[in-house]
Protein backbone atom coordinates (compact mmCIF):
# COMPACT_ATOMS: atom_id res chain seq x y z
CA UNK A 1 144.54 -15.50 219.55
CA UNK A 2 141.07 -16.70 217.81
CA UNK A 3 139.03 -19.38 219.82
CA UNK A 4 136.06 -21.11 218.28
CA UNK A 5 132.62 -20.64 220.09
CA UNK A 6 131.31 -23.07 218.08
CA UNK A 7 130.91 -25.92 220.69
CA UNK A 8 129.88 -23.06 223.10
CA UNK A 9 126.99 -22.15 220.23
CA UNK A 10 126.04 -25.20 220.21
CA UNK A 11 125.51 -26.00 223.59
CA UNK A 12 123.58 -22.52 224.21
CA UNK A 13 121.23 -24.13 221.42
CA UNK A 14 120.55 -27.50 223.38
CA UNK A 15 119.72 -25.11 226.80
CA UNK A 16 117.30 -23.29 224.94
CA UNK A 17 115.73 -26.34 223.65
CA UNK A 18 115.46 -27.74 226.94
CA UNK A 19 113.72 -23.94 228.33
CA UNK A 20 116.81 -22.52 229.26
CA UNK A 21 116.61 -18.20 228.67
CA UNK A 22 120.26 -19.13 227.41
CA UNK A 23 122.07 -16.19 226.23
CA UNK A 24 125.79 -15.10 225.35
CA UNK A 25 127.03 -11.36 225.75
CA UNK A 26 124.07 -10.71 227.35
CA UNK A 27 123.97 -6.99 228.58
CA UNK A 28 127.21 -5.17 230.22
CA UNK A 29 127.35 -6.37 233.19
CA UNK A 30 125.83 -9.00 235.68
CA UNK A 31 123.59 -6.85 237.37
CA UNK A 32 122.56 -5.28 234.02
CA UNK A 33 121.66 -9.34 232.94
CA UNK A 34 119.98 -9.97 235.93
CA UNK A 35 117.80 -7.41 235.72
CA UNK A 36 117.14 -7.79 232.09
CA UNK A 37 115.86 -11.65 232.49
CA UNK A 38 112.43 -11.80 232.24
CA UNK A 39 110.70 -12.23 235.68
CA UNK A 40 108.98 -15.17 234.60
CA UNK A 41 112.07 -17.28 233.47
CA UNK A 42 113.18 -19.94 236.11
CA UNK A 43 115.52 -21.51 234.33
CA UNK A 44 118.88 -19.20 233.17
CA UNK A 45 122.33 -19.26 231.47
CA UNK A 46 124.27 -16.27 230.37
CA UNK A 47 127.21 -14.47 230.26
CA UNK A 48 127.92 -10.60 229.71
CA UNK A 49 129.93 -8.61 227.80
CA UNK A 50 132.70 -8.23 230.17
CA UNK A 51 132.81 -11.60 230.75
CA UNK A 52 132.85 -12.18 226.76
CA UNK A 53 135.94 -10.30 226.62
CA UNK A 54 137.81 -11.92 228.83
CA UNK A 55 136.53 -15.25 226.83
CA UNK A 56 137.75 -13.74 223.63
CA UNK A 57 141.03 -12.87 225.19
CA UNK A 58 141.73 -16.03 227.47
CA UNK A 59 139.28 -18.64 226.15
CA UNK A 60 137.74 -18.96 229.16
CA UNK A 61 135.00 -17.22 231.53
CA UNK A 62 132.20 -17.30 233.92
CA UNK A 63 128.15 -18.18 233.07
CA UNK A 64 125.57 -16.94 235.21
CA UNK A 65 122.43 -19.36 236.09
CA UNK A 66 119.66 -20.61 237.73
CA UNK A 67 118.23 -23.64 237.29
CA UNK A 68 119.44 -27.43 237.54
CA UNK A 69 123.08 -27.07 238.17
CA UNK A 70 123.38 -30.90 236.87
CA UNK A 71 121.90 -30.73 233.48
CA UNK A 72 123.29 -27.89 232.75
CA UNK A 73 126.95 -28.99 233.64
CA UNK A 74 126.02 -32.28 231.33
CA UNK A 75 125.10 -30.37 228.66
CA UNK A 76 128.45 -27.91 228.98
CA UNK A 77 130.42 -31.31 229.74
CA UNK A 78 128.52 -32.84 226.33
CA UNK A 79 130.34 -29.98 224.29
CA UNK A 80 133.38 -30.42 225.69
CA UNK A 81 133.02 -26.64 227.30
CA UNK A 82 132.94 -27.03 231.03
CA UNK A 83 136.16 -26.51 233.21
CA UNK A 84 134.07 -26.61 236.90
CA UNK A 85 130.48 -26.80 238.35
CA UNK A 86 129.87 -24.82 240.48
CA UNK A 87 129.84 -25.46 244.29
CA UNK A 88 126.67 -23.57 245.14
CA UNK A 89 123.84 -21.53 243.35
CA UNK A 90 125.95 -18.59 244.78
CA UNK A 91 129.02 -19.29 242.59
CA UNK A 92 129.00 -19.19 238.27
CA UNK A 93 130.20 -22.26 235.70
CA UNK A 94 133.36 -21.77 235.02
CA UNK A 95 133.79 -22.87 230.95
CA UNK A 96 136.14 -22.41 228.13
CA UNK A 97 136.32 -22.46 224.33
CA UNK A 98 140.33 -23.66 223.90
């Protein structure tokens, strides 16, 4: 099945406007991301390439962050993207391109 990223594009744009290091298929793995963000970057969004498959394949998957958990859910919410905030800083954005 094909799923448009589009809206997902578009909201990566609008975190990186607002200072976001905002970045999709980023690295292999979260660990690999993590250690690949640049140490003086606060303010984070990604998702890796195993998470990008399972978007391709389902339409959905995980971002990684730091930051302010409420702007970035409003700007995920804005593009019609989000499926859950998450609970704490120790659990990921659940999102989904259907």
């Amino acid at each position: 099945m094909f799923y448009n990223k589009e809206n997902l594009n578009n909201a990566f744009k609008e975190l990186r406007k607002l200072g976001y290091f905002a970045r999709q298929n980023f690295k292999d793995c979260q660990k690999c991301a993590w250690g690949a963000v640049p140490v003086d970057k606060a303010k984070v969004v990604f998702y890796h390439s195993q998470d990008n498959a399972d978007l391709l394949k389902y339409g959905e998957c995980y971002l990684s962050w730091s930051g302010d958990a409420d702007e970035i859910a409003a700007v995920l919410e804005k593009h019609g993207v989000l499926l859950k905030k998450p609970e704490s800083e120790a659990s990921r954005f659940e999102i989904t391109i259907k």
